[in-house]
C-alpha atoms as a PDB file:
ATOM      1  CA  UNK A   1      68.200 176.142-171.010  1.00  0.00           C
ATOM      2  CA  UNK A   2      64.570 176.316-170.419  1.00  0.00           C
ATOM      3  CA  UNK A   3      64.680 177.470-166.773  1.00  0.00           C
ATOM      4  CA  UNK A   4      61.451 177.439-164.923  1.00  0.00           C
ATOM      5  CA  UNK A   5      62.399 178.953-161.693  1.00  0.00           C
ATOM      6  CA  UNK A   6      64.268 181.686-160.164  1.00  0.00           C
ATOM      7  CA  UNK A   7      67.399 181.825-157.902  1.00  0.00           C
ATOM      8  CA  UNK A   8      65.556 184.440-154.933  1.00  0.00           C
ATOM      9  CA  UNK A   9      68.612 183.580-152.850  1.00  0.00           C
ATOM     10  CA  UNK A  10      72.111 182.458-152.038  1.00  0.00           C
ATOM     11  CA  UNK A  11      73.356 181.845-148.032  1.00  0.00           C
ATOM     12  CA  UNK A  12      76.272 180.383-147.262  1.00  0.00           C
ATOM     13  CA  UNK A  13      77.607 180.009-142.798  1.00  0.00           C
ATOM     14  CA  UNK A  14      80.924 179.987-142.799  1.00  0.00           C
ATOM     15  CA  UNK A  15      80.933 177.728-139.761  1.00  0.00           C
ATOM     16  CA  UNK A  16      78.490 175.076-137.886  1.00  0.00           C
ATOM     17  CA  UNK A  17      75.795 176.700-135.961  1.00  0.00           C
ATOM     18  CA  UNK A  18      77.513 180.435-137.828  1.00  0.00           C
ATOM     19  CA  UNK A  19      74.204 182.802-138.879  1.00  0.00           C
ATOM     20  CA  UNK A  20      73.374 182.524-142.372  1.00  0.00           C
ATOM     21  CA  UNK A  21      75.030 185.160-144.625  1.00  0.00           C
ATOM     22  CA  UNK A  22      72.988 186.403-147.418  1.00  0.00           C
ATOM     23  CA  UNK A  23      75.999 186.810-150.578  1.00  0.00           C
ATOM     24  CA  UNK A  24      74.854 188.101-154.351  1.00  0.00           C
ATOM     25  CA  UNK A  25      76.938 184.583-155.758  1.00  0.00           C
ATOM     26  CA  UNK A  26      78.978 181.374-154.957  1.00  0.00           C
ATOM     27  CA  UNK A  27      81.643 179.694-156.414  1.00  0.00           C
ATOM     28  CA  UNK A  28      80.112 176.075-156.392  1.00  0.00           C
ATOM     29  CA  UNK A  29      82.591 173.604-157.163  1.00  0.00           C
ATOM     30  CA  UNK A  30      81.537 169.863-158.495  1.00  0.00           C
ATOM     31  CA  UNK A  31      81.339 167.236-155.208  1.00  0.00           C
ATOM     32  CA  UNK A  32      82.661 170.291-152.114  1.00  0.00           C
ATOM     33  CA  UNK A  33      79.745 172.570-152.158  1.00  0.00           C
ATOM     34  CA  UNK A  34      79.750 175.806-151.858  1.00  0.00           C
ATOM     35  CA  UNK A  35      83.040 177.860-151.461  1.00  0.00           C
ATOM     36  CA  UNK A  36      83.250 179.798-148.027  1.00  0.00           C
ATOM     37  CA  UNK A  37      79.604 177.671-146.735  1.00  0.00           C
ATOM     38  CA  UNK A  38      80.576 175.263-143.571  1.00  0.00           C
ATOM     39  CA  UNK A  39      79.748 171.905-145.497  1.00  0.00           C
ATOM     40  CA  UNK A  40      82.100 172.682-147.736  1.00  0.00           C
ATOM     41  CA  UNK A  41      84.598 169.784-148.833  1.00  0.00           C
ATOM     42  CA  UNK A  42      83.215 168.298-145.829  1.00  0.00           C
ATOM     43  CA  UNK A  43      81.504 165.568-147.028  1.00  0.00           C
ATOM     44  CA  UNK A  44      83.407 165.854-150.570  1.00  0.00           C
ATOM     45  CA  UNK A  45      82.908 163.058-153.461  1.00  0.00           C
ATOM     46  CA  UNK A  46      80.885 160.892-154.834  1.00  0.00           C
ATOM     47  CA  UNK A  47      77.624 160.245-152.574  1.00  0.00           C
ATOM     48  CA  UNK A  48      77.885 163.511-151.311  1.00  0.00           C
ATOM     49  CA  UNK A  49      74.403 164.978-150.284  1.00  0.00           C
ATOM     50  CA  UNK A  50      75.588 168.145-148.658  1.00  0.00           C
ATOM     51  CA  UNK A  51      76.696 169.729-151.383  1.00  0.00           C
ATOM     52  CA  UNK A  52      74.062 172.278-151.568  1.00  0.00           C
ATOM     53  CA  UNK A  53      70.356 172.518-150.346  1.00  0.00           C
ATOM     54  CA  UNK A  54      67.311 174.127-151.973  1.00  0.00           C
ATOM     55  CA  UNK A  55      64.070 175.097-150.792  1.00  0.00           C
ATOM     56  CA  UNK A  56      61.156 177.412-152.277  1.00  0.00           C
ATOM     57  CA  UNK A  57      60.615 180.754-151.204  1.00  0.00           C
ATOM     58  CA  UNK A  58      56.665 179.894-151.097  1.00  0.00           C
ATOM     59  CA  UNK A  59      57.048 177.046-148.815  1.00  0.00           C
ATOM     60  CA  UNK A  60      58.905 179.503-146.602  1.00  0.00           C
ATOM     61  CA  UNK A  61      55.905 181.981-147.429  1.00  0.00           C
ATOM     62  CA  UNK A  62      53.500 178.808-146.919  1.00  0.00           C
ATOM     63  CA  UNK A  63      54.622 177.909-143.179  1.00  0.00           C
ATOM     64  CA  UNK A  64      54.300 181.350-141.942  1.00  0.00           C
ATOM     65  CA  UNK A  65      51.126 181.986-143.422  1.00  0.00           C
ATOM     66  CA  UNK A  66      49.972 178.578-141.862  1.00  0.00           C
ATOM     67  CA  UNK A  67      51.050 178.658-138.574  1.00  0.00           C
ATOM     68  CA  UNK A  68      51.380 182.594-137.912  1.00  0.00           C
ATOM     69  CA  UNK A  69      55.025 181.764-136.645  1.00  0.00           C
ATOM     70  CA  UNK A  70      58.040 184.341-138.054  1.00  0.00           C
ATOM     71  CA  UNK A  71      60.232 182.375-140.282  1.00  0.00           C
ATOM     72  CA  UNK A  72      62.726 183.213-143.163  1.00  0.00           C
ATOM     73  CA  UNK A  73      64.966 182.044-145.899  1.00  0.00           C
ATOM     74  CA  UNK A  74      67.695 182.537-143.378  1.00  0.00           C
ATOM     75  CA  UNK A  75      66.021 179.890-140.545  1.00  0.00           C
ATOM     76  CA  UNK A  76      65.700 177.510-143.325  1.00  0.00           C
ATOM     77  CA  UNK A  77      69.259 177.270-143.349  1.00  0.00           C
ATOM     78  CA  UNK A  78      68.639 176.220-147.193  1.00  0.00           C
ATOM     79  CA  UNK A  79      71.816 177.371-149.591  1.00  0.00           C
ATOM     80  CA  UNK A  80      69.502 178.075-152.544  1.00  0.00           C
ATOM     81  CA  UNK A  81      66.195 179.955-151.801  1.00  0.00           C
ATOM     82  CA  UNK A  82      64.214 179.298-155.697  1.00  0.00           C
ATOM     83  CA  UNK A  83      60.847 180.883-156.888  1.00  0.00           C
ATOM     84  CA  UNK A  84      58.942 179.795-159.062  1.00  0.00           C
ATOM     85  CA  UNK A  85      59.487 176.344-159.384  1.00  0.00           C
ATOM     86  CA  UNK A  86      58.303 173.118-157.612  1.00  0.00           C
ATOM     87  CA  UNK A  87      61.591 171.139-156.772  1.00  0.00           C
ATOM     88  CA  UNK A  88      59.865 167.809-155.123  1.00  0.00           C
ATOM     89  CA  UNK A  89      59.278 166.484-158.920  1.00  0.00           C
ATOM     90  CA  UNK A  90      63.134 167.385-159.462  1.00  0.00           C
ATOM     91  CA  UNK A  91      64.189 163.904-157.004  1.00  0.00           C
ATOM     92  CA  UNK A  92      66.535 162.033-158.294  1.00  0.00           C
ATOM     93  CA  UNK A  93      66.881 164.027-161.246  1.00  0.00           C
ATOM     94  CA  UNK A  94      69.638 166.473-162.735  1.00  0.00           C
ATOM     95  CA  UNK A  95      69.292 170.093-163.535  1.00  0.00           C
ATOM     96  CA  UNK A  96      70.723 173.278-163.378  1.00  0.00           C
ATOM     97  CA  UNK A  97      71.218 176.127-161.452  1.00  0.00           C
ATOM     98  CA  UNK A  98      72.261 179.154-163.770  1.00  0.00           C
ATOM     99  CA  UNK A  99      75.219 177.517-165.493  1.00  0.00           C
ATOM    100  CA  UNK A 100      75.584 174.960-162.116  1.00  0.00           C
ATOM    101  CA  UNK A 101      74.918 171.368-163.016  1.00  0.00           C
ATOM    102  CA  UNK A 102      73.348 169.555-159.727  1.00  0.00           C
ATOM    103  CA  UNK A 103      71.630 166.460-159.441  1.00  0.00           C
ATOM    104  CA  UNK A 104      68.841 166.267-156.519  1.00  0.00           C
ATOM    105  CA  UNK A 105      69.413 163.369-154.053  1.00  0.00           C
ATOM    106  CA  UNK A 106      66.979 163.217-151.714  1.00  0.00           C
ATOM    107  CA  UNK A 107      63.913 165.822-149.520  1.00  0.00           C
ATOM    108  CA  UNK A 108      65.537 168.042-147.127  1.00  0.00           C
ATOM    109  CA  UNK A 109      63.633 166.625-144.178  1.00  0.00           C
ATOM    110  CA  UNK A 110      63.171 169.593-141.188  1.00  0.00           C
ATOM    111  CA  UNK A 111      65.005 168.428-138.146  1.00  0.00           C
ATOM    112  CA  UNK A 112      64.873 168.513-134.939  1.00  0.00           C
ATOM    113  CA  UNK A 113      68.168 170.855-134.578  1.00  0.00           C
ATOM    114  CA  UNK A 114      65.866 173.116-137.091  1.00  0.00           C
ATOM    115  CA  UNK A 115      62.541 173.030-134.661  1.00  0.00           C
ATOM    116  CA  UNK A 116      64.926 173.817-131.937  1.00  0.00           C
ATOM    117  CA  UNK A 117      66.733 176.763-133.554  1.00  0.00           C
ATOM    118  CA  UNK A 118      63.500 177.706-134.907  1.00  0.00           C
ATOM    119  CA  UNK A 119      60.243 176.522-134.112  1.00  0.00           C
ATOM    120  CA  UNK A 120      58.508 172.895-133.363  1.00  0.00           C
ATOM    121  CA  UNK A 121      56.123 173.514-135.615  1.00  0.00           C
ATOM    122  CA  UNK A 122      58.875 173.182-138.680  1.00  0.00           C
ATOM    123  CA  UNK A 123      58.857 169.217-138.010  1.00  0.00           C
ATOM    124  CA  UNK A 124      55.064 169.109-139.680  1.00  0.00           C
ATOM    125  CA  UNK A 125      54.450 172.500-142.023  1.00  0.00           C
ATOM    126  CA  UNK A 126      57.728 171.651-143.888  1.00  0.00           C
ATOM    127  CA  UNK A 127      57.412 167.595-144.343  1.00  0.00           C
ATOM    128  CA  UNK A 128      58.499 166.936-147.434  1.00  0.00           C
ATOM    129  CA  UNK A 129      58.465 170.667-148.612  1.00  0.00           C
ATOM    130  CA  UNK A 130      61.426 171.420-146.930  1.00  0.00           C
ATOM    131  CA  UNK A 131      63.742 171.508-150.125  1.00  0.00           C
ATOM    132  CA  UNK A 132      66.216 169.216-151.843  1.00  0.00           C
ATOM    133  CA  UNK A 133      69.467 168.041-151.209  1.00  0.00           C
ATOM    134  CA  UNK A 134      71.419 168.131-153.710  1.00  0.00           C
ATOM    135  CA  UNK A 135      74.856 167.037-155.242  1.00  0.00           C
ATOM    136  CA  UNK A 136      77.152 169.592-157.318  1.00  0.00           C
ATOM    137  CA  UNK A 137      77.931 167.439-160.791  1.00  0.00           C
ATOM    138  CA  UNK A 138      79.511 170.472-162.922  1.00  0.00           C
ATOM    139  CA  UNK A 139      80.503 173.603-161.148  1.00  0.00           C
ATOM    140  CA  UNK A 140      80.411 177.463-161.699  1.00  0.00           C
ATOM    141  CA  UNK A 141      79.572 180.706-160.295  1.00  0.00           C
ATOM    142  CA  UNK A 142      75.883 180.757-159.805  1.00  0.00           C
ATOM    143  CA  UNK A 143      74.531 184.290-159.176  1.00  0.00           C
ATOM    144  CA  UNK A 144      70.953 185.582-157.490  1.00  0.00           C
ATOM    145  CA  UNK A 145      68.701 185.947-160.221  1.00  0.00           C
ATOM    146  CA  UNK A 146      69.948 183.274-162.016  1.00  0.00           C
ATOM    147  CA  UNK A 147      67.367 180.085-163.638  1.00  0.00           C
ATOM    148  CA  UNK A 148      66.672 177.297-161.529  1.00  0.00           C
ATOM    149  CA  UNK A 149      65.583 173.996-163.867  1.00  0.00           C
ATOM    150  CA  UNK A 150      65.416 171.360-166.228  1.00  0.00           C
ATOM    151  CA  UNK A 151      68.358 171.706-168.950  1.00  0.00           C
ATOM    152  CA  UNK A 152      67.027 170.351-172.470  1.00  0.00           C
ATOM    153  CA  UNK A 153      67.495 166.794-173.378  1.00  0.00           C
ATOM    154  CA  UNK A 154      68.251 166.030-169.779  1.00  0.00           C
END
C-alpha cells in the first residue's frame, strides 16, 4: 500500500442523536458499517452510502480558524477523522483504510441537522469539504494510526 494519509480518528454513536464516542479501532464489516456505530446494518447492501464517513482533520482545523466558531472531530459527526490526505479527488474511487477496502460514493454535504446541532455557519465553511461517504467493499479491523489511501494498481 502506498498510503498517503493518516487515520487521526475513529467515532462511532451507538444510537441516533447518541454523542460521538472516540474508540482506538472498529470492526468494519463489508456493506453494515461500522460495528457498535448507529448506521450500522441500517442501510446494509449494495448502494449503501452510510457505511462509513470521512472528513479531514484540517477542514475541521480550516472552519474554526475561518469563522472563530469552536468545532471538533466529534461535531462533525464524521466516522473517520484522516490527516494528511485530500479525500475530494478520492470520489467515486476505491481505496483503503489500513487493511479496510472502501469505495467513496459521494461529498458528505453539512446539513441542516449539523448547523443546528452545531453551528449555521457549517452549511457554507464545509461545502464540499465536509468529507466522503463512503461504502465498506472488504472489511477488517481498522485501527487509529492506521494509512488512509490509494492501494497500488487500483
Amino acid at each position: 500500500m502506498s498510503a498517503k494519509g493518516i487515520l487521526q480518528a475513529i467515532w462511532i454513536a451507538p444510537e441516533k442523536g447518541a454523542p460521538m464516542i472516540s474508540v482506538p479501532e472498529a470492526l468494519a464489516m463489508a456493506g453494515q458499517g461500522l460495528f457498535g456505530d448507529r448506521n450500522f446494518a441500517r442501510q446494509a447492501g449494495p448502494g449503501s452510502d452510510k457505511d462509513v464517513t470521512l472528513i479531514e482533520a484540517e477542514q475541521i482545523a480550516r472552519f474554526v480558524a475561518a469563522t472563530g466558531l469552536p468545532f471538533t472531530a466529534a461535531d462533525a459527526r464524521r466516522n473517520f477523522v484522516t490527516s494528511g490526505i485530500d479525500l475530494n479527488p478520492l470520489l467515486g474511487r476505491e481505496f483503503v483504510v489500513g487493511e479496510v477496502r472502501v469505495q467513496a460514493l459521494e461529498l458528505c454535504q453539512p446539513c441542516s441537522l449539523l448547523a443546528k446541532r452545531t453551528h449555521r455557519a457549517v452549511l457554507w465553511a464545509l461545502r464540499d469539504r465536509g468529507g466522503l461517504r463512503c461504502r465498506i467493499l472488504c472489511g477488517g479491523v481498522i485501527r487509529v494510526g492506521d494509512g488512509v489511501g490509494a492501494e497500488e494498481g487500483l
